[in-house]
PDB file of N, CA and C in Angstrom:
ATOM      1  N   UNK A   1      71.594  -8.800  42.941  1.00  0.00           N
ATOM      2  CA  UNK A   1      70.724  -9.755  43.593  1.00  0.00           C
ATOM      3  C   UNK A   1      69.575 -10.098  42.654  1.00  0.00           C
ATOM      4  N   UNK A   2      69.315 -11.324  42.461  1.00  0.00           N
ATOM      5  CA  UNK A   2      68.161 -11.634  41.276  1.00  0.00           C
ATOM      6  C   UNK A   2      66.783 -11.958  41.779  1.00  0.00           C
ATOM      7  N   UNK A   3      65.830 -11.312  41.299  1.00  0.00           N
ATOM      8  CA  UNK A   3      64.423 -10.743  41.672  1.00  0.00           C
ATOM      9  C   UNK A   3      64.196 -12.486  41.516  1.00  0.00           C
ATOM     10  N   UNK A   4      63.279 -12.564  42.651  1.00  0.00           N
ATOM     11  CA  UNK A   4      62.401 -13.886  43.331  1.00  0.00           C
ATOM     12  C   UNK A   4      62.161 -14.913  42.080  1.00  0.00           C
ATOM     13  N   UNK A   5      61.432 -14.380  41.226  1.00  0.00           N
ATOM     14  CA  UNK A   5      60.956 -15.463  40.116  1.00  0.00           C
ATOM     15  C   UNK A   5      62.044 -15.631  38.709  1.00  0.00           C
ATOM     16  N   UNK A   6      62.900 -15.046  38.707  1.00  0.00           N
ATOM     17  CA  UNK A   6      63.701 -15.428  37.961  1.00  0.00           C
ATOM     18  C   UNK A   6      65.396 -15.166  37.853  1.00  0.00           C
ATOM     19  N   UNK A   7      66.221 -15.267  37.065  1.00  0.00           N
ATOM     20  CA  UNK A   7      67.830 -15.571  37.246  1.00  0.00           C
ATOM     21  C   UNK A   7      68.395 -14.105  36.787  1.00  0.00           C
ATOM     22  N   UNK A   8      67.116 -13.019  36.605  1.00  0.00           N
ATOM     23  CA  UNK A   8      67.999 -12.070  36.707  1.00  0.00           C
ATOM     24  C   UNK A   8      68.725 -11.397  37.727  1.00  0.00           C
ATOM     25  N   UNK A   9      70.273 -10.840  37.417  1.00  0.00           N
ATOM     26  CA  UNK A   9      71.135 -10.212  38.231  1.00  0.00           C
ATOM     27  C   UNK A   9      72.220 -11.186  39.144  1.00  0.00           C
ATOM     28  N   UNK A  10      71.884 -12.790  37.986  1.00  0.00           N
ATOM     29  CA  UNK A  10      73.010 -14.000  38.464  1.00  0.00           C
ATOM     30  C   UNK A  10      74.275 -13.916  37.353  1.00  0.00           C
ATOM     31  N   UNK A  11      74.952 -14.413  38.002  1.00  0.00           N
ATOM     32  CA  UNK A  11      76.454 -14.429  36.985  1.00  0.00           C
ATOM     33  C   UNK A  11      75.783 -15.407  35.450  1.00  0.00           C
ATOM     34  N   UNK A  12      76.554 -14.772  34.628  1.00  0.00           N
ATOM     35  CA  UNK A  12      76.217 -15.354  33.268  1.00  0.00           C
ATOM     36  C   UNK A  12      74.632 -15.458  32.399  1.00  0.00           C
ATOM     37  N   UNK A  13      74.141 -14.349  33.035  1.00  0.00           N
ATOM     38  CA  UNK A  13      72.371 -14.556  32.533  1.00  0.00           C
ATOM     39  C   UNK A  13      72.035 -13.595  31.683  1.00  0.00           C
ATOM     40  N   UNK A  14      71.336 -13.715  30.781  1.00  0.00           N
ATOM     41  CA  UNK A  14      71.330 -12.525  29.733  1.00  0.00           C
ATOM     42  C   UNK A  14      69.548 -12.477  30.329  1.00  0.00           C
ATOM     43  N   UNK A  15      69.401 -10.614  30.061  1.00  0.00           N
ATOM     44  CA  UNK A  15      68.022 -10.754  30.372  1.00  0.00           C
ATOM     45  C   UNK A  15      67.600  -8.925  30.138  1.00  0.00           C
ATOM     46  N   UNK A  16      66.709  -8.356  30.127  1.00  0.00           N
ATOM     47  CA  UNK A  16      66.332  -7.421  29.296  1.00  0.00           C
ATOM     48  C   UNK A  16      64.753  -6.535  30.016  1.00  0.00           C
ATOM     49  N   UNK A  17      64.793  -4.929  30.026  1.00  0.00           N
ATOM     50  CA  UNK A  17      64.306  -4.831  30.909  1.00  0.00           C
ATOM     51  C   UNK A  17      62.884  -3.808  29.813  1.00  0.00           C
ATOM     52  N   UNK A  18      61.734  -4.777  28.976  1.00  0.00           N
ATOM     53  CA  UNK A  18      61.351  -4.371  28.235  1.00  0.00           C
ATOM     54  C   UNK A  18      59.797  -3.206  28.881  1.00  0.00           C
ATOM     55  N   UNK A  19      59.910  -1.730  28.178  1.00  0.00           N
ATOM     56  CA  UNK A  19      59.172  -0.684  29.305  1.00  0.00           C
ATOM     57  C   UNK A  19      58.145  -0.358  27.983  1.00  0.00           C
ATOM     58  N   UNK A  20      56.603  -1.505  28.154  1.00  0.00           N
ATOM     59  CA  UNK A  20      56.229  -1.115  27.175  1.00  0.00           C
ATOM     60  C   UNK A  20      54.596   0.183  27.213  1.00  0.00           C
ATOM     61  N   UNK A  21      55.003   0.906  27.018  1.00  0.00           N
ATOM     62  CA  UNK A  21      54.034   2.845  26.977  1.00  0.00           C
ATOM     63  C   UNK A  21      53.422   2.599  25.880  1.00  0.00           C
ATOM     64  N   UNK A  22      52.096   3.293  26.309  1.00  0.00           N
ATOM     65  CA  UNK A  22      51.261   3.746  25.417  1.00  0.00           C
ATOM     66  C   UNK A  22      50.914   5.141  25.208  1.00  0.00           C
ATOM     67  N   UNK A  23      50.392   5.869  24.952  1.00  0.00           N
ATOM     68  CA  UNK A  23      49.739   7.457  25.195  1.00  0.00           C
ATOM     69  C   UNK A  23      48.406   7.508  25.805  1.00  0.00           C
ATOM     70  N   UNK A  24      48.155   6.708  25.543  1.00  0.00           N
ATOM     71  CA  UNK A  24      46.637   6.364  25.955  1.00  0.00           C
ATOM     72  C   UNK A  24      46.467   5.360  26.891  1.00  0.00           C
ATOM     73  N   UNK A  25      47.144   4.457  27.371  1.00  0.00           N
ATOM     74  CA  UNK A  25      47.377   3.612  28.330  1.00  0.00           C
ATOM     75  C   UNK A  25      46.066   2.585  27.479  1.00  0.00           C
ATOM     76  N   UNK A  26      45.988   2.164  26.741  1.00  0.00           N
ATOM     77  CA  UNK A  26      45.568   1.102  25.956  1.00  0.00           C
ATOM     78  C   UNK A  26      45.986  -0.089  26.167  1.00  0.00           C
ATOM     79  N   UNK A  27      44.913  -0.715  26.665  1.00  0.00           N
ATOM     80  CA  UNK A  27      46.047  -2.559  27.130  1.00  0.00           C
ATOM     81  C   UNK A  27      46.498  -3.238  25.427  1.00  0.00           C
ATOM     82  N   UNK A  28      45.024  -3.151  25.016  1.00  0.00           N
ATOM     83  CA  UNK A  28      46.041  -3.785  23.735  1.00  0.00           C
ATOM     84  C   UNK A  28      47.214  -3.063  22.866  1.00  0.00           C
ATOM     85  N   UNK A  29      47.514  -1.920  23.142  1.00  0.00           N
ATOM     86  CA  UNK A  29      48.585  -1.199  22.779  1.00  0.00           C
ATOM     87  C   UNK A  29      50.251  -1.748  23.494  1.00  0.00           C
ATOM     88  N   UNK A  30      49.762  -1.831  24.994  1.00  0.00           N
ATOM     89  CA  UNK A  30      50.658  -1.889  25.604  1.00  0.00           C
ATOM     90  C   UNK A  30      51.205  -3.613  25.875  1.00  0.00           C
ATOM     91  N   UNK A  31      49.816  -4.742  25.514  1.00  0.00           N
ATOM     92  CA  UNK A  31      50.315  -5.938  25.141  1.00  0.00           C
ATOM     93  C   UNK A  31      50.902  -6.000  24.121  1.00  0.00           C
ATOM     94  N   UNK A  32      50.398  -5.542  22.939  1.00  0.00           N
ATOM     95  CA  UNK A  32      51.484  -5.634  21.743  1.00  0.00           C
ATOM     96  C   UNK A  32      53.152  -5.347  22.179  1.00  0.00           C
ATOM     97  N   UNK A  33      53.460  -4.371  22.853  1.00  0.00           N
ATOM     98  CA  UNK A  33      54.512  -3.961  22.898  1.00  0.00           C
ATOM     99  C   UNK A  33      55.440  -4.503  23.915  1.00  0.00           C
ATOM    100  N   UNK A  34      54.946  -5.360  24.899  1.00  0.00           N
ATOM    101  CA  UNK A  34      55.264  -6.283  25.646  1.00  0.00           C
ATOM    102  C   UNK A  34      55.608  -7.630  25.108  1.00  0.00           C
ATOM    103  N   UNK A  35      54.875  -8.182  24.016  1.00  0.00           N
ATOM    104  CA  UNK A  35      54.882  -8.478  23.485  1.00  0.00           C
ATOM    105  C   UNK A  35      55.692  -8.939  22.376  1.00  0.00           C
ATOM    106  N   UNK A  36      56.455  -7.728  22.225  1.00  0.00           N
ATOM    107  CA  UNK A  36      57.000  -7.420  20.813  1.00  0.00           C
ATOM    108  C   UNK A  36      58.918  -7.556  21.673  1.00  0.00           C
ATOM    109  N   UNK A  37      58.696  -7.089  22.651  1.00  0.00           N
ATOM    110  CA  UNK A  37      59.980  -7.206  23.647  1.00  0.00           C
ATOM    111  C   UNK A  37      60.171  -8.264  24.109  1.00  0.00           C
ATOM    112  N   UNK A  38      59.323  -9.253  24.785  1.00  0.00           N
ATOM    113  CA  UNK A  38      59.191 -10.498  24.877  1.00  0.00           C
ATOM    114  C   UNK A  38      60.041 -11.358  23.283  1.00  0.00           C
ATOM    115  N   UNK A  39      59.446 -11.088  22.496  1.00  0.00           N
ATOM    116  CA  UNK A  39      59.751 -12.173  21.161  1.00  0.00           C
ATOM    117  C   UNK A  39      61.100 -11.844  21.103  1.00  0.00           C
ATOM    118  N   UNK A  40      61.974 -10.943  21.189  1.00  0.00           N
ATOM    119  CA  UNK A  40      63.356 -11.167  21.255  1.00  0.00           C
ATOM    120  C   UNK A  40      64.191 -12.050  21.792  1.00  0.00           C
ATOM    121  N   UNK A  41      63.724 -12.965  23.098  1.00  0.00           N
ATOM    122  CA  UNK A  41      63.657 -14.040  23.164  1.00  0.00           C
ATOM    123  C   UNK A  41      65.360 -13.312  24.310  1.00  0.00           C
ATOM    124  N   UNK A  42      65.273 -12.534  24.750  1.00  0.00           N
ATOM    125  CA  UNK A  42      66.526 -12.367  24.916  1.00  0.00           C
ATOM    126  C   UNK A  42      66.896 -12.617  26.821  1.00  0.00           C
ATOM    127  N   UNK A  43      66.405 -13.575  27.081  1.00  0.00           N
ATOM    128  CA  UNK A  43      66.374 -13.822  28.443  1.00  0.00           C
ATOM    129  C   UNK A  43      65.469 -13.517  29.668  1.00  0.00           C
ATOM    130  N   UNK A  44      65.700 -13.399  30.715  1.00  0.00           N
ATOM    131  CA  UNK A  44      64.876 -12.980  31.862  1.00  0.00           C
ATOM    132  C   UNK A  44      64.198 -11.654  31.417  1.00  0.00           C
ATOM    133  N   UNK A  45      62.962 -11.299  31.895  1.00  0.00           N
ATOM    134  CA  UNK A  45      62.544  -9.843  31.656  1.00  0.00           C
ATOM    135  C   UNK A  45      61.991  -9.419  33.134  1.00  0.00           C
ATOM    136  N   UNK A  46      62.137  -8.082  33.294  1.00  0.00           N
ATOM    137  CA  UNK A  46      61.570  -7.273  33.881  1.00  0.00           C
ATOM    138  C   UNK A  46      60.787  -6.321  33.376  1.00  0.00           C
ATOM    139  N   UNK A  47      59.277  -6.319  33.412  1.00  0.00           N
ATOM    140  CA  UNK A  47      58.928  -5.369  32.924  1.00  0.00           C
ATOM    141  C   UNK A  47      58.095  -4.289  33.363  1.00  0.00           C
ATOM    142  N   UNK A  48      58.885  -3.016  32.543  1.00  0.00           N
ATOM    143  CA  UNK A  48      58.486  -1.628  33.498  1.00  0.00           C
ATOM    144  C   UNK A  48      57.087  -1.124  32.566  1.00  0.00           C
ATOM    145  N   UNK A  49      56.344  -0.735  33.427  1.00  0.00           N
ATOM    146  CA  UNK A  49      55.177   0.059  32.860  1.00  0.00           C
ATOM    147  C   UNK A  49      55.270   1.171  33.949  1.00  0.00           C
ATOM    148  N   UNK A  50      54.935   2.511  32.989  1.00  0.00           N
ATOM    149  CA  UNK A  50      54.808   3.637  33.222  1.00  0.00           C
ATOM    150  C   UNK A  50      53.483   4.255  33.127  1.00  0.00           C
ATOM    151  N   UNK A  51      52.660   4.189  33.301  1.00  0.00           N
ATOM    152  CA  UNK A  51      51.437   4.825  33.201  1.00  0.00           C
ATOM    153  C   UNK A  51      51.262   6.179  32.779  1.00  0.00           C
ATOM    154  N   UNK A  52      50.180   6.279  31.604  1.00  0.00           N
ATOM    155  CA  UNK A  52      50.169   7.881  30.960  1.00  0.00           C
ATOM    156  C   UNK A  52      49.376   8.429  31.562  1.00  0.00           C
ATOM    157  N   UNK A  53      48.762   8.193  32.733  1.00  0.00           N
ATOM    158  CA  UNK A  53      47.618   8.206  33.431  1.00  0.00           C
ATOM    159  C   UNK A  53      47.712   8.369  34.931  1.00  0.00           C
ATOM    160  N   UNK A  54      46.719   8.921  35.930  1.00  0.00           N
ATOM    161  CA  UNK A  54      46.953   8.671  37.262  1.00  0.00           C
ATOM    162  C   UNK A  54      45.487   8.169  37.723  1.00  0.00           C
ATOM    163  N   UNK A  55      45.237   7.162  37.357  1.00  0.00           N
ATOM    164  CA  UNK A  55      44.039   6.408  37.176  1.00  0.00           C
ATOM    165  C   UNK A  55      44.285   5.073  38.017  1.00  0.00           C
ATOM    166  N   UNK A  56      43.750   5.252  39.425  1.00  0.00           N
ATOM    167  CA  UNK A  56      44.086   3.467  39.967  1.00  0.00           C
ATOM    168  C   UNK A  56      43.107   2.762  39.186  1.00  0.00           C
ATOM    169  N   UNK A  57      42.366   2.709  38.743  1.00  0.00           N
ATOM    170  CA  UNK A  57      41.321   1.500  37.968  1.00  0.00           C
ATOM    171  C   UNK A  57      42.341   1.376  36.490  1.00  0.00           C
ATOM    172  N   UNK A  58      42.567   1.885  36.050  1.00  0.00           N
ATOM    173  CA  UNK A  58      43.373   1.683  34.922  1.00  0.00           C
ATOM    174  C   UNK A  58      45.297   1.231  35.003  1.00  0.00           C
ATOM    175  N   UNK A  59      45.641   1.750  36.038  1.00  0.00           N
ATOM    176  CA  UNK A  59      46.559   0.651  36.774  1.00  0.00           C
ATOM    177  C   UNK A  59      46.052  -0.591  36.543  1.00  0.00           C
ATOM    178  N   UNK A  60      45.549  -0.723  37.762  1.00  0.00           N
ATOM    179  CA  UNK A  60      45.108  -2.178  38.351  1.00  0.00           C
ATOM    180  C   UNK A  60      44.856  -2.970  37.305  1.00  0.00           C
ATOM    181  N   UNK A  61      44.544  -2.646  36.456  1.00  0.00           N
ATOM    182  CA  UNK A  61      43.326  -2.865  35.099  1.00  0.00           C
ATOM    183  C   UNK A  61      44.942  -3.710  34.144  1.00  0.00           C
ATOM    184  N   UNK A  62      45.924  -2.810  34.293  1.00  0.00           N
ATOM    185  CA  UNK A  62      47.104  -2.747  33.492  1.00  0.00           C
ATOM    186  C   UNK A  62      48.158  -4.390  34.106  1.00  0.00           C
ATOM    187  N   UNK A  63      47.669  -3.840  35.353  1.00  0.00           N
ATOM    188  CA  UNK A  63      48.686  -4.891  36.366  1.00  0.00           C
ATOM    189  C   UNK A  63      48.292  -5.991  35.958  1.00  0.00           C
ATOM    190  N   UNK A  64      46.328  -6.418  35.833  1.00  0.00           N
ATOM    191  CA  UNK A  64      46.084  -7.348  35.845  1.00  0.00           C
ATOM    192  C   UNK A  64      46.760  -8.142  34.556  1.00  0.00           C
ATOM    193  N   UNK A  65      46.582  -7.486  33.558  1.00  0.00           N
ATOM    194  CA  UNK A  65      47.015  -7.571  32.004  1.00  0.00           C
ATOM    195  C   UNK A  65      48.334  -8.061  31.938  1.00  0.00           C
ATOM    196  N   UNK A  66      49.253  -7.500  32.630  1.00  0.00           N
ATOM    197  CA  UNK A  66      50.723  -7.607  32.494  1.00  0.00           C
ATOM    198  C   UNK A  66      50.755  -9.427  33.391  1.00  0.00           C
ATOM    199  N   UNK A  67      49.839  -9.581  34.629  1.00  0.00           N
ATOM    200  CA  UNK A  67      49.847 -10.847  35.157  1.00  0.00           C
ATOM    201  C   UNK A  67      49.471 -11.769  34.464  1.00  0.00           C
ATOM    202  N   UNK A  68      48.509 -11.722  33.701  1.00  0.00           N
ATOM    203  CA  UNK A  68      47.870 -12.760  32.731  1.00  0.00           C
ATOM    204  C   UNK A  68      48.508 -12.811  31.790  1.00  0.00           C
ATOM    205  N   UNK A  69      49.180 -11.661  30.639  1.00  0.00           N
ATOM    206  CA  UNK A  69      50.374 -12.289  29.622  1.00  0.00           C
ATOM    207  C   UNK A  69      51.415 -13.019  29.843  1.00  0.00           C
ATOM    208  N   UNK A  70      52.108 -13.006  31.098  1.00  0.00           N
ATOM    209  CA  UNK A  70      53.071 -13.424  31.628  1.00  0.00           C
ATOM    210  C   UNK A  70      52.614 -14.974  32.048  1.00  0.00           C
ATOM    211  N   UNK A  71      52.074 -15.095  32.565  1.00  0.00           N
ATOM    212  CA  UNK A  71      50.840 -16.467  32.608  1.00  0.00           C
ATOM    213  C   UNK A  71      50.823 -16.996  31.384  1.00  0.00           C
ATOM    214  N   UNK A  72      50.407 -16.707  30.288  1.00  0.00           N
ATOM    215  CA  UNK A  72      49.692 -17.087  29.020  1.00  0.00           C
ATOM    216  C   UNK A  72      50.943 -17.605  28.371  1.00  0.00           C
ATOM    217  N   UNK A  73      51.799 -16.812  28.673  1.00  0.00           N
ATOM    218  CA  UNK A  73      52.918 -17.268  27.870  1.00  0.00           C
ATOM    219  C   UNK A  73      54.134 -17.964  28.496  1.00  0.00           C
ATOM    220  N   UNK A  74      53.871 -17.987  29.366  1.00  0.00           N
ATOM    221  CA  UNK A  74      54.720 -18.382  30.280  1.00  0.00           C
ATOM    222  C   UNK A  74      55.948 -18.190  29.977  1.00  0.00           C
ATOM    223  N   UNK A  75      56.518 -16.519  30.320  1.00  0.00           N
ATOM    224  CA  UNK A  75      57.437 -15.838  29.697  1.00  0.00           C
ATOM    225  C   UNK A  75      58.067 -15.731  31.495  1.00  0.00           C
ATOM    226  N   UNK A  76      59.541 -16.062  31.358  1.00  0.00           N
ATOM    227  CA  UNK A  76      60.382 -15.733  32.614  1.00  0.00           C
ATOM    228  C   UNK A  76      60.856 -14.511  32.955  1.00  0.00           C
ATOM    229  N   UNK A  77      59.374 -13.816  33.148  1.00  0.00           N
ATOM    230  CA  UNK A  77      59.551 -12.243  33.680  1.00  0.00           C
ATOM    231  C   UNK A  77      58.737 -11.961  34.873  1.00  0.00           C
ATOM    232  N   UNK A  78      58.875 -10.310  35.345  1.00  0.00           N
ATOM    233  CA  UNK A  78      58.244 -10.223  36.638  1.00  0.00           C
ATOM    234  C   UNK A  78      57.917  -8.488  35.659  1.00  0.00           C
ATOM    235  N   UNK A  79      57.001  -8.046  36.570  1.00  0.00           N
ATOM    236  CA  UNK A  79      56.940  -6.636  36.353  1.00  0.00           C
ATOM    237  C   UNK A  79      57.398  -5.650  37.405  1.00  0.00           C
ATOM    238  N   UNK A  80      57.135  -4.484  37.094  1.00  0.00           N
ATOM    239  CA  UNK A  80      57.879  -3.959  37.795  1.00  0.00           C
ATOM    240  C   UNK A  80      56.999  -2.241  37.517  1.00  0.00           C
ATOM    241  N   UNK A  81      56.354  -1.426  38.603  1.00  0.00           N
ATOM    242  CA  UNK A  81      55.514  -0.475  38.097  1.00  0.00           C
ATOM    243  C   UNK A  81      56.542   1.265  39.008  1.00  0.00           C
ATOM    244  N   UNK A  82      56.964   1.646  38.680  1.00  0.00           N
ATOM    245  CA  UNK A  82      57.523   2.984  39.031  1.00  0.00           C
ATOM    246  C   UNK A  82      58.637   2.571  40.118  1.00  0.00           C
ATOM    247  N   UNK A  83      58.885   2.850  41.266  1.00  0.00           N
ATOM    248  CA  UNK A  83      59.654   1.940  41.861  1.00  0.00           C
ATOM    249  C   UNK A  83      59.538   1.258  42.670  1.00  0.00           C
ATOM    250  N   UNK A  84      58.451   0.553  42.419  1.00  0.00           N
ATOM    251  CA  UNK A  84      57.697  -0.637  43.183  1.00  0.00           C
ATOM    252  C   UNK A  84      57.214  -1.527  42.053  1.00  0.00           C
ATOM    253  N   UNK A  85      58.414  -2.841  43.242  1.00  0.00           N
ATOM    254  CA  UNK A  85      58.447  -4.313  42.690  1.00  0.00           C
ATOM    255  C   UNK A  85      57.555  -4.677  42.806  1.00  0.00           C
ATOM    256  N   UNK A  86      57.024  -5.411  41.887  1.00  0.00           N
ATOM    257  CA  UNK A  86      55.639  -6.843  41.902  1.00  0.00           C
ATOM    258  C   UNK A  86      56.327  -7.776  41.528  1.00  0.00           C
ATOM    259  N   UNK A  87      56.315  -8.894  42.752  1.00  0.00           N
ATOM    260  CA  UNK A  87      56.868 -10.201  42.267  1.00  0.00           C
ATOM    261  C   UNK A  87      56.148 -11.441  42.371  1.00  0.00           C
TER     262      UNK A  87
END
């Protein structure tokens, strides 16, 4: 079944589920690496963040980050944080 905002999990769609970690939960660590998964160019994304942290301000902080790259670039992905969807 393909998540709300984009064609992943439809017949014939290539798409890629890029999980980008930091150690430090560093946004610009973890944009780069989103980033860097993104430029593969390789279809729909879902992307998982894992948090090194149990920090809701640094979540939230993370979520916001992951909403605004996705925005900025207007990249055909959704995120996706432990096993709870954000769509």
């Amino acid at each position: 079944m393909p998540y709300r905002h984009s064609t992943i999990g439809l017949p014939g769609r290539l798409s890629v589920r890029p999980q980008p970690n930091h150690p430090t939960d560093s946004p610009r660590g973890i944009a780069a690496s989103t980033l860097d998964g993104l430029l593969y160019g390789a279809g729909d994304a879902l992307i998982g963040i894992n948090p090194a942290t149990d920090s809701l301000p640094a979540l939230v902080g993370l979520l916001h980050l992951m909403d605004e790259l996705i925005t900025r670039v207007r990249a055909a992905a959704e995120q996706h944080r432990g096993g709870v969807h954000r769509a």
